[in-house]
N, C-alpha and C. Protein backbone atom coordinates (compact mmCIF):
# COMPACT_ATOMS: atom_id res chain seq x y z
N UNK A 1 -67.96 133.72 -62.88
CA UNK A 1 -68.17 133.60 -61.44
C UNK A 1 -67.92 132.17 -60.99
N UNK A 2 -67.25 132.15 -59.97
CA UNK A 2 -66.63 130.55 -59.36
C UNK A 2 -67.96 129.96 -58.71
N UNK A 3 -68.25 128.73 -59.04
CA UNK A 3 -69.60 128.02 -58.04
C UNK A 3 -68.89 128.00 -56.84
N UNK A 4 -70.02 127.75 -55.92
CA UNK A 4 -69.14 127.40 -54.34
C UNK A 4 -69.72 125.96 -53.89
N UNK A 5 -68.84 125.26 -53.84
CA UNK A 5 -68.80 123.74 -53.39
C UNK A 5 -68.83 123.39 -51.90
N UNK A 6 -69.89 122.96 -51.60
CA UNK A 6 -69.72 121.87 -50.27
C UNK A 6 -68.59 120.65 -49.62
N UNK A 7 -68.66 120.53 -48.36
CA UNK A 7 -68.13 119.36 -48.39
C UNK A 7 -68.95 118.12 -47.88
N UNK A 8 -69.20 117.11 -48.07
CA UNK A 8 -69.87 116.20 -47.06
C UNK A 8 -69.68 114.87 -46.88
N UNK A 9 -69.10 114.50 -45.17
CA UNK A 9 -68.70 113.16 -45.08
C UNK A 9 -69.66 111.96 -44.98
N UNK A 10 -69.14 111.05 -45.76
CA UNK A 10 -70.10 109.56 -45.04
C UNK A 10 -69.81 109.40 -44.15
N UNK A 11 -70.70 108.67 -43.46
CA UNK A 11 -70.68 108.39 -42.04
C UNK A 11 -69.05 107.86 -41.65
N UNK A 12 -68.56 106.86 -42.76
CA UNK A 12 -67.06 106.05 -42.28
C UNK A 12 -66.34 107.29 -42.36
N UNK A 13 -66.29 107.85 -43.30
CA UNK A 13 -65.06 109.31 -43.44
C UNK A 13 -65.27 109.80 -41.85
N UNK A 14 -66.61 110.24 -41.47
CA UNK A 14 -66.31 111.13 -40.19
C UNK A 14 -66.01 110.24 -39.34
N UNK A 15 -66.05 109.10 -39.38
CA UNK A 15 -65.62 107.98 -38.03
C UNK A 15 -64.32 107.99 -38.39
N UNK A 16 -63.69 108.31 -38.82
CA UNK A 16 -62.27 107.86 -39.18
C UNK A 16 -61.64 109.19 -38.80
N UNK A 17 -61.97 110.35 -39.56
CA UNK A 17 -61.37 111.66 -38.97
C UNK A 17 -61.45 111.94 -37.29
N UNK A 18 -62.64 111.43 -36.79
CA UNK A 18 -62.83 111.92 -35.35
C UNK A 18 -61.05 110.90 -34.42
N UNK A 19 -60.74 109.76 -35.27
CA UNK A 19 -59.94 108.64 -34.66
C UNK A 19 -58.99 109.37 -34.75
N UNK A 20 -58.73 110.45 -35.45
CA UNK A 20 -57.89 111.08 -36.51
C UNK A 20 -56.49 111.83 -35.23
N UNK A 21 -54.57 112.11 -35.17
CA UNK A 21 -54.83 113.11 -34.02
C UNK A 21 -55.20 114.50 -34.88
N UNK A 22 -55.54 115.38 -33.80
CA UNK A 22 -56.12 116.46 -34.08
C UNK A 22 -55.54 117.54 -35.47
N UNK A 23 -53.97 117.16 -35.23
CA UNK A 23 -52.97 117.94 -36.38
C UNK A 23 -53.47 117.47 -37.57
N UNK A 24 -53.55 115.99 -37.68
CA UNK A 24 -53.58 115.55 -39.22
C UNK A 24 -55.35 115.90 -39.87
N UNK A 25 -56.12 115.58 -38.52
CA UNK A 25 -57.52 116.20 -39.18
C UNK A 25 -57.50 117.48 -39.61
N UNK A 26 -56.69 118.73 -39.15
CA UNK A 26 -56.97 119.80 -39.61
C UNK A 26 -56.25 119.84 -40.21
N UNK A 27 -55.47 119.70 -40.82
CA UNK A 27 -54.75 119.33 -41.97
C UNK A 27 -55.73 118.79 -43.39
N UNK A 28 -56.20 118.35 -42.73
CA UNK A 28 -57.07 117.64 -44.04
C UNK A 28 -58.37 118.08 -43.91
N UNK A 29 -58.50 118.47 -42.95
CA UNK A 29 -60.03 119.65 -43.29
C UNK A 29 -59.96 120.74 -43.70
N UNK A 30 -57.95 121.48 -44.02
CA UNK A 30 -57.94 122.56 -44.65
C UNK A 30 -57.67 122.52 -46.10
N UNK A 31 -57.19 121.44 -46.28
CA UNK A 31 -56.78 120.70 -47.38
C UNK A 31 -58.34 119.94 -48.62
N UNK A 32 -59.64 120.32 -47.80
CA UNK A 32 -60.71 119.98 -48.29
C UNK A 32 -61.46 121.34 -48.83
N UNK A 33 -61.22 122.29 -47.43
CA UNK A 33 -61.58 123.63 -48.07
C UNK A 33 -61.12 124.39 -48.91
N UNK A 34 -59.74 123.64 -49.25
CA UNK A 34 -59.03 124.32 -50.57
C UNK A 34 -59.71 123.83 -51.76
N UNK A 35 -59.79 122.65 -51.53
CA UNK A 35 -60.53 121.92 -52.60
C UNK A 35 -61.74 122.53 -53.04
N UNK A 36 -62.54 122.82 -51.97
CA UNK A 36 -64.25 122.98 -52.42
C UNK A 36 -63.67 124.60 -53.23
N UNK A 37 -62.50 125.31 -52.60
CA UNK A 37 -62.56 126.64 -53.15
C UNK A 37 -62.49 126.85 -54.88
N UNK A 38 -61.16 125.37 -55.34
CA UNK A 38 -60.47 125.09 -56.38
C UNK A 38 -61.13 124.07 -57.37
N UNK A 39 -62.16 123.69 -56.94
CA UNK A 39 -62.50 122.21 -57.49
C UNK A 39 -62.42 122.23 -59.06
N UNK A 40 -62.94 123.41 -59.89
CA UNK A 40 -63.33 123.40 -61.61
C UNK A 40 -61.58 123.51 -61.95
N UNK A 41 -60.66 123.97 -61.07
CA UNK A 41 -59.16 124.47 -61.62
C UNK A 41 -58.07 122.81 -61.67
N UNK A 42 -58.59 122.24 -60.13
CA UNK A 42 -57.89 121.45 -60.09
C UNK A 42 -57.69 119.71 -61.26
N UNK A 43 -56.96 119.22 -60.93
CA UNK A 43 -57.09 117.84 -61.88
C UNK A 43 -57.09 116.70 -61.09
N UNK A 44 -58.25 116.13 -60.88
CA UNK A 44 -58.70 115.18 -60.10
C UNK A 44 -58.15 113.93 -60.52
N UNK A 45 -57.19 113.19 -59.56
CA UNK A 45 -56.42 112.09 -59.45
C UNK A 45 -57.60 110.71 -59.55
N UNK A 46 -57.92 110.60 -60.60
CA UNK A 46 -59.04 109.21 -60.64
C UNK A 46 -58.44 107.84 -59.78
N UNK A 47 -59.38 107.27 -59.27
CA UNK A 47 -59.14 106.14 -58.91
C UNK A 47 -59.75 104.82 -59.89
N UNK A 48 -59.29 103.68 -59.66
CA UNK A 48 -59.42 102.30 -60.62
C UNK A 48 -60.28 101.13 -59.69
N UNK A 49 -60.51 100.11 -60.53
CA UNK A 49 -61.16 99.29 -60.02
C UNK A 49 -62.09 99.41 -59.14
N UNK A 50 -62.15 98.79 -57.82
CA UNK A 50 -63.41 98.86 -57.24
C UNK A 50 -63.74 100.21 -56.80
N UNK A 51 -62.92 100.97 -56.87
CA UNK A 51 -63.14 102.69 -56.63
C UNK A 51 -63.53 103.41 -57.99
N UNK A 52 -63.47 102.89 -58.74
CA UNK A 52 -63.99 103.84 -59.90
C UNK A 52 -64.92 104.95 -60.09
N UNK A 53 -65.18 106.03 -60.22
CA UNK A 53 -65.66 107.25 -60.19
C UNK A 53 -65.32 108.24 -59.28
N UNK A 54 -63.77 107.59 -58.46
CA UNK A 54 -63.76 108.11 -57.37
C UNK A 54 -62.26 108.87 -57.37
N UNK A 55 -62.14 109.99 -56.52
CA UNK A 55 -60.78 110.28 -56.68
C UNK A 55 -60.00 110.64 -55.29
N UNK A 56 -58.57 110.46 -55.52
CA UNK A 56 -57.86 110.56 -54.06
C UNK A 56 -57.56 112.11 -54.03
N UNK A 57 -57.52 112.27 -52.99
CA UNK A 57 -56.87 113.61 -52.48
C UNK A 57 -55.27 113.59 -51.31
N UNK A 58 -54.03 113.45 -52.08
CA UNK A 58 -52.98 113.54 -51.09
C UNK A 58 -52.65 114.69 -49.93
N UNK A 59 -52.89 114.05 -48.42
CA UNK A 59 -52.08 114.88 -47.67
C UNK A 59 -51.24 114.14 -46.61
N UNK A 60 -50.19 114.45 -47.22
CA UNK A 60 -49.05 113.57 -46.44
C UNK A 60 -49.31 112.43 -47.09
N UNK A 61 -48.88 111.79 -45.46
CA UNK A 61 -48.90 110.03 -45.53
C UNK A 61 -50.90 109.72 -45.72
N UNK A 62 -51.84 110.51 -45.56
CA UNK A 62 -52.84 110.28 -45.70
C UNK A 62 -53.91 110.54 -47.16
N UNK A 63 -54.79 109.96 -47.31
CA UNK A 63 -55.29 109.95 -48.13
C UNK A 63 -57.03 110.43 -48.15
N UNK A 64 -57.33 111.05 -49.47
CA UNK A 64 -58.87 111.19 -48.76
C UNK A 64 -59.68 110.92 -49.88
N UNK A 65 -60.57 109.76 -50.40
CA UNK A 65 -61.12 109.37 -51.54
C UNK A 65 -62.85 109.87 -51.47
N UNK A 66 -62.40 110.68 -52.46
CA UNK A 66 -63.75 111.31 -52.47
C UNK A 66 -64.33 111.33 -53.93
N UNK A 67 -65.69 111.74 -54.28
CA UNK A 67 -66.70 111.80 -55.29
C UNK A 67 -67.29 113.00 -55.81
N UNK A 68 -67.39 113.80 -56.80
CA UNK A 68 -67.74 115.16 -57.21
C UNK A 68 -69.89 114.72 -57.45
N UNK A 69 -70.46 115.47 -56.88
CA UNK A 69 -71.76 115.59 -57.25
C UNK A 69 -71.68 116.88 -57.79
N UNK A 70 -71.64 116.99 -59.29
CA UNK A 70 -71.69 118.07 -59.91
C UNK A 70 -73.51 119.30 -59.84
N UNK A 71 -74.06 117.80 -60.03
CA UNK A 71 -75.40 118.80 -59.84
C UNK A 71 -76.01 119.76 -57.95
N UNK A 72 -75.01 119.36 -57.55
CA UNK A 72 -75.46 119.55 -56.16
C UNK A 72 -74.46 120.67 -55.76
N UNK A 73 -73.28 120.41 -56.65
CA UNK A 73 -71.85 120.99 -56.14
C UNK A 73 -71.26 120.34 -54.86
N UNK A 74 -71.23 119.21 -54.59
CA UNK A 74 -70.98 119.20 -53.28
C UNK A 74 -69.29 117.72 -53.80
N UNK A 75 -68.48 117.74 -52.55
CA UNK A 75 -67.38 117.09 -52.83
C UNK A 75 -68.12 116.37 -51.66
N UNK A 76 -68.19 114.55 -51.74
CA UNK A 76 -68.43 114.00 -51.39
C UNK A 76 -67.49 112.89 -51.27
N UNK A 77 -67.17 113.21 -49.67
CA UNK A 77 -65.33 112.02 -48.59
C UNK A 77 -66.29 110.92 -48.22
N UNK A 78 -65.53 109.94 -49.06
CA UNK A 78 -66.02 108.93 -48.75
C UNK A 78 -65.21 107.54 -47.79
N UNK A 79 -63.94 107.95 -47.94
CA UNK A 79 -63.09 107.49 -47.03
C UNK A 79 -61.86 108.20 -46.66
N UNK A 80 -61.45 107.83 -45.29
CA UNK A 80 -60.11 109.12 -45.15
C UNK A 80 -59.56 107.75 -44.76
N UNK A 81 -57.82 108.25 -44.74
CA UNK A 81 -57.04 106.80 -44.15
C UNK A 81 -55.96 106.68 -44.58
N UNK A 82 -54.85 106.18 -43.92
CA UNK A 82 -53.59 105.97 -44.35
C UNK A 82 -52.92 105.52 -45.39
N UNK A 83 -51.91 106.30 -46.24
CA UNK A 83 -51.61 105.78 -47.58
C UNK A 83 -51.67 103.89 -47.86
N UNK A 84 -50.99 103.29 -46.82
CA UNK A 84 -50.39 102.29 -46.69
C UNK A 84 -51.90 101.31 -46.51
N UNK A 85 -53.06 101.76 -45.74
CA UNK A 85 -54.80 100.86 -45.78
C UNK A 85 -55.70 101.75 -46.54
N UNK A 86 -55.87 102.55 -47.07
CA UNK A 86 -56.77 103.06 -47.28
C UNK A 86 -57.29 102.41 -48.66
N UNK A 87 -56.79 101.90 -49.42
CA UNK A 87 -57.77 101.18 -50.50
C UNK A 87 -58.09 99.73 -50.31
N UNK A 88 -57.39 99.56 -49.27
CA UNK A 88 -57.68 97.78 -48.84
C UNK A 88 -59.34 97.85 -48.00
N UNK A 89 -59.79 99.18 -47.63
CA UNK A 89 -60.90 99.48 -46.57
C UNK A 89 -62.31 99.02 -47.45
N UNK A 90 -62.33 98.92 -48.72
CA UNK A 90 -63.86 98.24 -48.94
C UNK A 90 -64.33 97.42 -48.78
């Protein structure tokens, strides 16, 4: 039986999606619910250095770095943002 996974933004993730236009947020809010559907199948793109434990999620030109809480089940966005700033944002 598949667990069922949450999603939940930090406060910066949802400040950033609301800036977001409307196409690319739902884009990446459908692109999250695939995730929570897929999470045990998929292969999570790790991130390095000051992101460590953390992993990206590609859509498009955007990016979405998020964190697995296994005991909770929940996928935890911790930043959304353009390929080109999004790891310069800590």
């Amino acid at each position: 039986m598949r667990e069922s996974w949450s999603v939940e933004f930090m406060p910066e993730a949802h400040k950033a999606m609301r800036k977001l236009d409307r196409e690319v947020a739902r884009r990446i809010v459908e692109r999250l619910i695939w995730l929570a559907e897929h999470v045990q199948e998929v292969v999570h793109q790790p991130l390095h250095g000051e992101w460590i434990g953390c992993f990206k999620l590609r859509v498009g030109y955007w990016r979405v770095i998020y964190s697995l809480e296994h005991e909770t089940c929940t996928i935890v966005v911790h930043l959304v943002g353009h390929r080109s700033s999004i790891y310069k944002q800590r």
